[in-house]
Protein backbone atom coordinates (compact mmCIF):
# COMPACT_ATOMS: atom_id res chain seq x y z
CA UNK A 1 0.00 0.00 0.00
CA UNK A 2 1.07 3.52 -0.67
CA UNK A 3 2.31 5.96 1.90
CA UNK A 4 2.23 8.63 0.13
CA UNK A 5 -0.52 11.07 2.32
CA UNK A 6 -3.26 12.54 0.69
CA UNK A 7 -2.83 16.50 0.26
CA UNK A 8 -6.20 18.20 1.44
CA UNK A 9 -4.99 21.23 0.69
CA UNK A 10 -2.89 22.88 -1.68
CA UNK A 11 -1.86 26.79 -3.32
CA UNK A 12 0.23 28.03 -6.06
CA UNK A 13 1.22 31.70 -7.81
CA UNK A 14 0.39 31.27 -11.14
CA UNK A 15 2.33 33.82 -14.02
CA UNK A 16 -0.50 33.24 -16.31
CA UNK A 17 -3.87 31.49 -16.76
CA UNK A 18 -5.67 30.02 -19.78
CA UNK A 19 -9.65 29.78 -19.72
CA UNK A 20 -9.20 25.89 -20.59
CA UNK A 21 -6.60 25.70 -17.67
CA UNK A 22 -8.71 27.62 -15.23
CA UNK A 23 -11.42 25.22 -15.96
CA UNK A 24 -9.47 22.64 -15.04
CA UNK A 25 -8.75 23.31 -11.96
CA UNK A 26 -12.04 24.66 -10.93
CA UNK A 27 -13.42 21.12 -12.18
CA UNK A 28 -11.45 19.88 -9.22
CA UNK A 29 -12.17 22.03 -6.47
CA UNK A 30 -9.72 25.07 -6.39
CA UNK A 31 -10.41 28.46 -6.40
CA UNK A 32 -8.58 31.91 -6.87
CA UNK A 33 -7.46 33.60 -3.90
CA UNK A 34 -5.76 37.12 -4.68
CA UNK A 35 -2.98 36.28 -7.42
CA UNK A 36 -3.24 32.16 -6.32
CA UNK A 37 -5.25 29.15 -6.44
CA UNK A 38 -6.02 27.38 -4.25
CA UNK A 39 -8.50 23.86 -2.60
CA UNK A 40 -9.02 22.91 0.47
CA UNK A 41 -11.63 20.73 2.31
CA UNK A 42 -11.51 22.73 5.72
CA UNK A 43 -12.02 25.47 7.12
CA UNK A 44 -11.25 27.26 10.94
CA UNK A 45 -13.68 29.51 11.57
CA UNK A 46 -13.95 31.13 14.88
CA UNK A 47 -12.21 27.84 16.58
CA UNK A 48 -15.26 25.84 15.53
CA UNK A 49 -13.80 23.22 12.49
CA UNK A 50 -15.97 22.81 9.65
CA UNK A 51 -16.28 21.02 6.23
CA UNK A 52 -16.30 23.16 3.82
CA UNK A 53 -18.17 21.85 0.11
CA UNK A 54 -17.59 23.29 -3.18
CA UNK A 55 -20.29 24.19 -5.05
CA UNK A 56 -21.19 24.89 -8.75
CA UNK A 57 -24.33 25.09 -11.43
CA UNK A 58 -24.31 23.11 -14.16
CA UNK A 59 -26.23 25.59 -16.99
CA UNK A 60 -27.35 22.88 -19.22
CA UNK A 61 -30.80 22.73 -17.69
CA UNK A 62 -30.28 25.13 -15.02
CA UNK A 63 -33.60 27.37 -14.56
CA UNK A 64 -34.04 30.27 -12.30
CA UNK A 65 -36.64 29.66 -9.31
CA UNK A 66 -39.50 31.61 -9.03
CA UNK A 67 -38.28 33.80 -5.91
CA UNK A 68 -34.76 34.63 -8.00
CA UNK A 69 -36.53 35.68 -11.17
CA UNK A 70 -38.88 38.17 -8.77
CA UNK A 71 -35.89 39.13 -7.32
CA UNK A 72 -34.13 39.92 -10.72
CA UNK A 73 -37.65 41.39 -11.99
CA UNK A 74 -37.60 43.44 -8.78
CA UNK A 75 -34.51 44.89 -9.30
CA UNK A 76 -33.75 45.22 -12.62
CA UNK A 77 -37.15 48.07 -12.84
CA UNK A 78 -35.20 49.70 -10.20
CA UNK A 79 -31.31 49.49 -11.02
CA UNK A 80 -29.30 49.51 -14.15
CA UNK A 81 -26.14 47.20 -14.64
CA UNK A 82 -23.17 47.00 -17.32
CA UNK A 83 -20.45 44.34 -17.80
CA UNK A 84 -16.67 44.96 -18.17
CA UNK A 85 -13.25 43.93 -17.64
CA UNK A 86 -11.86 44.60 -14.33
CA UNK A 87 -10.54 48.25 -13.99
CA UNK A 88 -9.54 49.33 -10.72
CA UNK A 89 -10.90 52.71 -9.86
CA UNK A 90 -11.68 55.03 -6.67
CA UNK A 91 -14.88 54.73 -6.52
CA UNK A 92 -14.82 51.08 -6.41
CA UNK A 93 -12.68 51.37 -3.63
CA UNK A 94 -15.20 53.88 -1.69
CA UNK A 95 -17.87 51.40 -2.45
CA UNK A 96 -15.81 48.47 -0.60
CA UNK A 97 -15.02 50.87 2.74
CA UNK A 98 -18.34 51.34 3.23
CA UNK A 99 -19.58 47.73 2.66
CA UNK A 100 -16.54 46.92 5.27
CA UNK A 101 -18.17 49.17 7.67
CA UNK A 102 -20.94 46.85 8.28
CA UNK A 103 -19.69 43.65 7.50
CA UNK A 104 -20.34 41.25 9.99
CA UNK A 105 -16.93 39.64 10.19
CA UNK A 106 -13.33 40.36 9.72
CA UNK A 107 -11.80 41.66 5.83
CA UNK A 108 -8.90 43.58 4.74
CA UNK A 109 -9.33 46.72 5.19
CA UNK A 110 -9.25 47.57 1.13
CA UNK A 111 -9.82 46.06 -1.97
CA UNK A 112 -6.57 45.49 -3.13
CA UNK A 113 -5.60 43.85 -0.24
CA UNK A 114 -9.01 41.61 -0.27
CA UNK A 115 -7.52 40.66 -4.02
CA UNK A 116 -4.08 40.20 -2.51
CA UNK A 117 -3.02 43.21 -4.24
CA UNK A 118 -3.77 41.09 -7.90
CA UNK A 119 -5.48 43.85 -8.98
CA UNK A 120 -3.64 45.05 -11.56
CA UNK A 121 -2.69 41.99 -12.13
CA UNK A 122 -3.56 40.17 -15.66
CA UNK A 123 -3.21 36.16 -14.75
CA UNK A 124 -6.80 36.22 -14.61
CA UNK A 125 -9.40 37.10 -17.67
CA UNK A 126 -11.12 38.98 -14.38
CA UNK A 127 -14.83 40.95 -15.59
CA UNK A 128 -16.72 42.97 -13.44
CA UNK A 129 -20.57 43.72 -12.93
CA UNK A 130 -21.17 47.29 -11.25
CA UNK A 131 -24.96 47.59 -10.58
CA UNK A 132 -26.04 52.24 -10.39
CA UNK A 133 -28.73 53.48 -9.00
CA UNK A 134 -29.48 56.00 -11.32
CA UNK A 135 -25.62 57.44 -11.24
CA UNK A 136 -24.58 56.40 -8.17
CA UNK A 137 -22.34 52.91 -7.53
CA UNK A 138 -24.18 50.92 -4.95
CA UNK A 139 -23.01 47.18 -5.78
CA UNK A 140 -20.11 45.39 -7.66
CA UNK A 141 -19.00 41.86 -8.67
CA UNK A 142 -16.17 40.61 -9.56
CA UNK A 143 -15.85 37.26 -11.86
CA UNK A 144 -13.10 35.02 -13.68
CA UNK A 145 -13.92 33.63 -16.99
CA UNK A 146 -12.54 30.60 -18.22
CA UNK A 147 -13.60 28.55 -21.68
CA UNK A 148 -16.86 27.20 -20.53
CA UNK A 149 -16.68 27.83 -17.11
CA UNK A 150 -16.92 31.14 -14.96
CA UNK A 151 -15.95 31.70 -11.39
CA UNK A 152 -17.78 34.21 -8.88
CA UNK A 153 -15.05 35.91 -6.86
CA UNK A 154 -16.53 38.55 -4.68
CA UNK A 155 -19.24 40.49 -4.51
CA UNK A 156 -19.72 43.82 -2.38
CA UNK A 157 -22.52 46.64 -2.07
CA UNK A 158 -23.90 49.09 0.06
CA UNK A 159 -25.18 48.89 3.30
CA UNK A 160 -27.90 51.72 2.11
CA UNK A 161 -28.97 48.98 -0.31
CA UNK A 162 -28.89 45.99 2.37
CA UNK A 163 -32.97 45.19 2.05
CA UNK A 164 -32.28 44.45 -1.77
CA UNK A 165 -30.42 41.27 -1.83
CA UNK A 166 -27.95 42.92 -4.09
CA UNK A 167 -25.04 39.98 -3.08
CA UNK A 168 -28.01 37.17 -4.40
CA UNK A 169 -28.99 39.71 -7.04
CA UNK A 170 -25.62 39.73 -9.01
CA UNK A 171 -24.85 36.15 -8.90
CA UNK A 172 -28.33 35.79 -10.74
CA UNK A 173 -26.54 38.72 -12.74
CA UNK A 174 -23.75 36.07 -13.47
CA UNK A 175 -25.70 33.62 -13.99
CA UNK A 176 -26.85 35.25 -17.53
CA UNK A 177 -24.10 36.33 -18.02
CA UNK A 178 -23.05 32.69 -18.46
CA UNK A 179 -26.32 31.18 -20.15
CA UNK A 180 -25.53 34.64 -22.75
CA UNK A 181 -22.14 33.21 -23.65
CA UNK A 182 -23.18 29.48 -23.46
CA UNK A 183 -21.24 28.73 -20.53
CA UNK A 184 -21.13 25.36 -18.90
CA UNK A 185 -20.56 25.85 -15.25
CA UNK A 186 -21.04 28.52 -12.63
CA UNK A 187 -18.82 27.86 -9.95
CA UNK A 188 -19.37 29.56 -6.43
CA UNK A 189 -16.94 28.28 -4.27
CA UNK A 190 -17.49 26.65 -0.94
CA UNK A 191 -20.65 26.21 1.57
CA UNK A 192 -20.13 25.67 5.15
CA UNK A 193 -22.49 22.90 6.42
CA UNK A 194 -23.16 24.12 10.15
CA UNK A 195 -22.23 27.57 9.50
CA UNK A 196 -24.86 30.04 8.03
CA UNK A 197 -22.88 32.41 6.82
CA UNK A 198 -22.24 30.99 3.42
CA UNK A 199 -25.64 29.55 2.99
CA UNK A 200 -26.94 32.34 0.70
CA UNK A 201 -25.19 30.43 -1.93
CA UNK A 202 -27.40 27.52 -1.52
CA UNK A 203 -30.25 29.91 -2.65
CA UNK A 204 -29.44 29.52 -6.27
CA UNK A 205 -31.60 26.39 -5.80
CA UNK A 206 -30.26 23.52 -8.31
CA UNK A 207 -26.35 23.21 -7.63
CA UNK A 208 -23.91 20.49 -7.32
CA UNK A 209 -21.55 19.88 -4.62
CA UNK A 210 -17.77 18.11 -4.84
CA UNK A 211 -17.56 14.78 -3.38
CA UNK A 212 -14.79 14.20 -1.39
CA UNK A 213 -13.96 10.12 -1.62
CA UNK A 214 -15.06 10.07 -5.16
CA UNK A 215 -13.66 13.96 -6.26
CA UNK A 216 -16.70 13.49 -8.47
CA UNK A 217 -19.99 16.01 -8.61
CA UNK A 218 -22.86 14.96 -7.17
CA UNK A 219 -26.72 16.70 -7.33
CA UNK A 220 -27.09 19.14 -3.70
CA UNK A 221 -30.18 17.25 -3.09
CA UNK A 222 -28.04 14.15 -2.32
CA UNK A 223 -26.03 15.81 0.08
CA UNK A 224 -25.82 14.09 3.44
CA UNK A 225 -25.22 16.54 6.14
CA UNK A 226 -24.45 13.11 8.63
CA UNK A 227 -21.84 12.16 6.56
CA UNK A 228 -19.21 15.22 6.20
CA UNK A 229 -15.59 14.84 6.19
CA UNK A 230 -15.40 16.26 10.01
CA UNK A 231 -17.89 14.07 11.57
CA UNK A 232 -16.51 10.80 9.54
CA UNK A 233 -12.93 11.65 11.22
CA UNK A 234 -14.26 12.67 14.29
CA UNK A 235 -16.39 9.49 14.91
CA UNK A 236 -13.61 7.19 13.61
CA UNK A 237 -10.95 8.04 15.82
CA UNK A 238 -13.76 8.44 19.15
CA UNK A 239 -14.40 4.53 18.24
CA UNK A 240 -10.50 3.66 18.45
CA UNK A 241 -10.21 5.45 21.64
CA UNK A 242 -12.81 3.59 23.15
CA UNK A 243 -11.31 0.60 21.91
CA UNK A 244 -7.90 1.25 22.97
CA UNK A 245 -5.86 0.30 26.28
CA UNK A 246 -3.65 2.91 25.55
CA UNK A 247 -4.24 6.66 26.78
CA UNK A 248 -5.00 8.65 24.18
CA UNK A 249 -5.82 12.20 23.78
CA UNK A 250 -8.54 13.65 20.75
CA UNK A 251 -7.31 17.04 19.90
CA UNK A 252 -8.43 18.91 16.51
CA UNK A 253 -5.63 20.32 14.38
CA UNK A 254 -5.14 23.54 13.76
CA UNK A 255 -2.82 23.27 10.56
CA UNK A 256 -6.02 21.85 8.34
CA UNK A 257 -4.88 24.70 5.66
CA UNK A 258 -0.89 23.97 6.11
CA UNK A 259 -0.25 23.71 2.47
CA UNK A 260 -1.35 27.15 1.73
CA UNK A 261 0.09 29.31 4.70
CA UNK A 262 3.46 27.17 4.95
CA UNK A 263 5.71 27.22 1.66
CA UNK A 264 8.52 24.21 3.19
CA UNK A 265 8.31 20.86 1.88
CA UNK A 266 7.28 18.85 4.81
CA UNK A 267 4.94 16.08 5.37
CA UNK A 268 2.71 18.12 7.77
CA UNK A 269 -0.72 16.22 9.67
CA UNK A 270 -3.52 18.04 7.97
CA UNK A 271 -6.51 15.69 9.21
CA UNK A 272 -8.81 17.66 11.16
CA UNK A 273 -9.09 15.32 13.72
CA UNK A 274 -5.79 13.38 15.44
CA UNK A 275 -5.63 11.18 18.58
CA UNK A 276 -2.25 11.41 20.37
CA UNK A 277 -0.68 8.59 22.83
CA UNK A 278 -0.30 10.48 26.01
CA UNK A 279 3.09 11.01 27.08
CA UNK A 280 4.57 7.68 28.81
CA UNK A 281 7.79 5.99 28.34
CA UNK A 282 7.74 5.52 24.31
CA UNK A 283 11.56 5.77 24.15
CA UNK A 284 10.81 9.06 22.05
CA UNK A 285 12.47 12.31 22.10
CA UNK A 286 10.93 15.67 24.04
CA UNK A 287 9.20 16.53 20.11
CA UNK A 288 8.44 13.20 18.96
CA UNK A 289 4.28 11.73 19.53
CA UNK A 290 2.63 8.85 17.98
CA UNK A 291 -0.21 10.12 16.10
CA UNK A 292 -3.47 8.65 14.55
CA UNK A 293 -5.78 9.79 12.57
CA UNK A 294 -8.26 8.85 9.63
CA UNK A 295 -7.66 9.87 6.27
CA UNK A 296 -11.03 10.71 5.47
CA UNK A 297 -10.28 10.72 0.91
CA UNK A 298 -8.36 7.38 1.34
CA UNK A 299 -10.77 6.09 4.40
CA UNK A 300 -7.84 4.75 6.29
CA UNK A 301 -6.51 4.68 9.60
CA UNK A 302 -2.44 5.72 10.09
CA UNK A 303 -0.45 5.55 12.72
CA UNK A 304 2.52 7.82 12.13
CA UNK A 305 5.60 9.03 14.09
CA UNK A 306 5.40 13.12 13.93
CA UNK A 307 7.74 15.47 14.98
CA UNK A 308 6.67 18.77 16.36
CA UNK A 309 8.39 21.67 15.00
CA UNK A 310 10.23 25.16 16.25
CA UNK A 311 7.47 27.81 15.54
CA UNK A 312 10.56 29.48 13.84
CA UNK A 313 9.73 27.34 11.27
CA UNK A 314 5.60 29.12 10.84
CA UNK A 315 4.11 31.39 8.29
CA UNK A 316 1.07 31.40 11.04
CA UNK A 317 0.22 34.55 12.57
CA UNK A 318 2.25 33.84 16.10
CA UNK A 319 -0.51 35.38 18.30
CA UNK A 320 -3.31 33.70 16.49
CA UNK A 321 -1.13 30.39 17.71
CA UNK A 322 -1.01 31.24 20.84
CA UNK A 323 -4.39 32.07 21.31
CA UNK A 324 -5.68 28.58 20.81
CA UNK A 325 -6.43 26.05 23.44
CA UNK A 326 -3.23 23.66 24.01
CA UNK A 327 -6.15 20.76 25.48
CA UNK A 328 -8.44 21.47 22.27
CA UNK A 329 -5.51 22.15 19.58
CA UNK A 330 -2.95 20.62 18.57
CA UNK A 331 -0.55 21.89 15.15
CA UNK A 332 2.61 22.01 13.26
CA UNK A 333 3.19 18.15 13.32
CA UNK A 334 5.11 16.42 10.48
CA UNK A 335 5.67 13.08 9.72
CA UNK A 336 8.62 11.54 10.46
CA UNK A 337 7.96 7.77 9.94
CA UNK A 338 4.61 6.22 9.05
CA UNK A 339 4.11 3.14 11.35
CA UNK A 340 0.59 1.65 9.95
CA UNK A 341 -1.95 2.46 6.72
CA UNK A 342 -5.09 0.02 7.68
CA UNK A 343 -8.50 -0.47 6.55
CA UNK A 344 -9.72 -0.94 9.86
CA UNK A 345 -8.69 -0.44 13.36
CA UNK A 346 -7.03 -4.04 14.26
CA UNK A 347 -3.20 -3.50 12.84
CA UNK A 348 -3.22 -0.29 15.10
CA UNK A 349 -4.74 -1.53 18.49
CA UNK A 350 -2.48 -4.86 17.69
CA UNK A 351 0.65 -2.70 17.36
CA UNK A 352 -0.29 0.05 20.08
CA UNK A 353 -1.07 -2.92 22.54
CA UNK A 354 2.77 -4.50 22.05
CA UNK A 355 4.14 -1.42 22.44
CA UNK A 356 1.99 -0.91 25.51
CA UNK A 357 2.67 -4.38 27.07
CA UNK A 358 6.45 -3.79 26.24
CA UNK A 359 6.74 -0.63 28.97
C-alpha cells in the first residue's frame, strides 16, 4: 500500500492562466485567492472546524426559481447594470469601505488587499458587474472567466442597499451572463455545512456539490449533512479510543490549511481530527508523539511518528497560535515515519497494545 498522504490542501502563484486551464482546476475544487489558487476541504472559523463543500451550477438545464426571477424582476425596474473587464478605480474602492463598515466579520481593510493586491494583475481574464442606482455605484461583482466555465469571486454593495439582496442579485446577474455566452458551469466556491454564513449560496436552488472520496460532482439534493468529512474523522478516531488500552488524547488540528500558509516541503498532519498517545515511556524524544488519525479521501486509519516543530519554522500569525487552546488544539506536526496504513482499526490496536505491554 502507498504511503504517500493525501494533500487536502494545496496553493500556487500562477504567471498566467488560460480559460481551458482555469477550468481545469475549478473542475477539481480550487479556487482563486488574490494572485493564487487554491482547494481545500476545511475550514477554521472562529475555533469551531468545519467542512467546507464546493459548489457549482451546471447551466445545461439550469432554470431560475421563481423567488430569484422576482428578485431579478424586482430589481432590474429599479437598477441599471453593465459588464466589463476589471478596472480598478476610486470609486470602487469607496464602495468596498463602506460595505466593510458593516460587514459582519473580519476583511482587509481595502480592496486590493481583499484581491491580494492582484489587482492590476492580468493572470486572470477577471470581468466585473457594477450595478447604479441612477448614477450612483451601490453594488459590484467581480468574476473570472474561463472557456466554458466562470468563477464568482466577490461580490460587495452598500449597506444603504442591504434590504435588496444585491449579493443574491448579481450572482443571478452572473448567472446570464453565463447562459448569454453558453457557458457550462457557474462555480461559487465553498458552503459551510453548520455555518450560516455561506448559505446564501445555496439559494441559487439547483447546484452540485464536490464529493470528497469520489472527487466526483454529485446533485445538492443528495447531500448528506451526517456524513461530512469532520464528523466521519471525528467518529472514527472516538471509536478507536474507546477501543484502545492505551491513553490517548482527541485534539483537533489547527494546521487543516498547512499547504497554503506554509511554503517548506514537509509532510505536515492536515486531518482535522488526530488522537495522540499520552506522554509515557515511548523511548521518544521531548518533540516526537505517535499520532493517529483517519484519512477521510483514502478512508484509512495511520499511525505515524510526527515530529513537532520550532514555531521558527511558521508562516502562522504567532498570536493567532497562541491564542488557541493547548487541550483542544494541537498543530505544526510532520511526519517523520509512518508506522501503519489500515482499513480498519485491528493492525493499530495490535501494534499500540505490544508497544503498551512492552513498557
Amino acid at each position: 500500500m502507498s504511503k504517500a498522504k493525501t494533500q487536502l490542501a494545496s496553493n500556487l502563484y500562477l504567471k498566467r492562466i488560460t480559460g481551458k486551464l482555469l477550468d481545469q482546476f475549478l473542475e477539481k475544487g480550487w479556487y482563486r485567492m488574490g494572485a493564487s489558487i487554491f482547494t481545500s476541504h476545511f475550514i477554521l472559523y472562529e475555533t469551531i472546524l468545519y467542512s467546507s463543500i464546493w459548489l457549482r451550477v451546471r447551466l445545461q438545464d439550469y432554470v431560475f426559481s421563481k423567488s430569484l426571477r422576482k428578485l431579478n424582476k424586482k430589481n432590474s425596474k429599479l437598477f441599471s447594470h453593465t459588464f466589463s473587464p476589471f478596472e480598478h478605480s476610486e470609486k470602487l474602492d469607496d464602495l468596498y469601505r463602506a460595505y466593510k463598515k458593516n460587514f459582519k466579520g473580519s476583511i482587509p481593510p481595502t480592496l486590493s488587499e481583499y484581491m491580494t493586491h492582484s489587482l492590476d494583475s492580468d493572470v486572470y481574464d477577471t470581468r466585473i458587474i457594477k450595478v447604479y442606482h441612477d448614477s450612483r455605484l451601490i453594488a459590484a461583482s467581480l468574476f473570472d472567466v474561463g472557456e466554458k466555465s466562470i468563477s464568482s469571486i466577490f461580490g460587495f454593495y452598500h449597506p444603504e442597499y442591504t434590504d435588496y439582496s444585491l449579493g443574491l442579485y448579481t450572482m443571478v446577474l452572473e448567472l446570464e451572463y453565463c447562459m448569454s455566452n453558453k457557458m457550462d458551469f457557474y462555480y461559487v466556491g465553498y458552503f459551510v455545512p453548520g455555518n450560516s454564513r455561506f448559505d446564501y449560496k445555496l439559494r441559487l436552488g439547483d447546484m452540485e456539490y464536490l464529493e470528497l472520496k469520489s472527487d466526483e460532482w454529485r446533485p445538492i439534493g443528495n447531500f448528506d449533512y451526517s456524513k461530512l468529512p469532520t464528523t466521519l474523522a471525528e467518529n472514527k478516531l472516538t471509536a478507536l479510543q474507546a477501543n484502545l488500552t492505551t491513553p490517548t488524547s482527541l485534539y483537533k488540528n489547527a494546521f487543516i490549511d498547512v499547504h497554503i500558509i506554509e511554503y517548506f516541503p514537509m509532510k505536515y498532519i492536515e486531518a482535522p481530527y488526530i488522537l495522540i498517545l499520552d506522554e509515557i515511556d515511548y523511548g521518544l524524544k521531548d518533540y516526537q508523539f505517535y499520532v493517529c488519525y483517519f484519512d477521510v479521501k483514502t478512508e484509512h486509519y495511520r499511525l505515524d511518528l510526527c515530529d513537532l516543530l520550532s514555531r521558527n519554522f511558521s508562516n502562522y500569525n504567532p498570536e493567532w497560535l497562541d491564542g488557541l487552546d493547548e487541550t483542544t488544539y494541537k498543530h505544526q506536526l510532520v511526519t517523520s515515519k509512518t508506522i501503519k496504513i489500515c482499513k480498519t482499526t485491528k493492525p493499530i490496536e495490535r501494534w499500540l497494545e505490544s508497544i503498551h505491554l512492552g513498557q
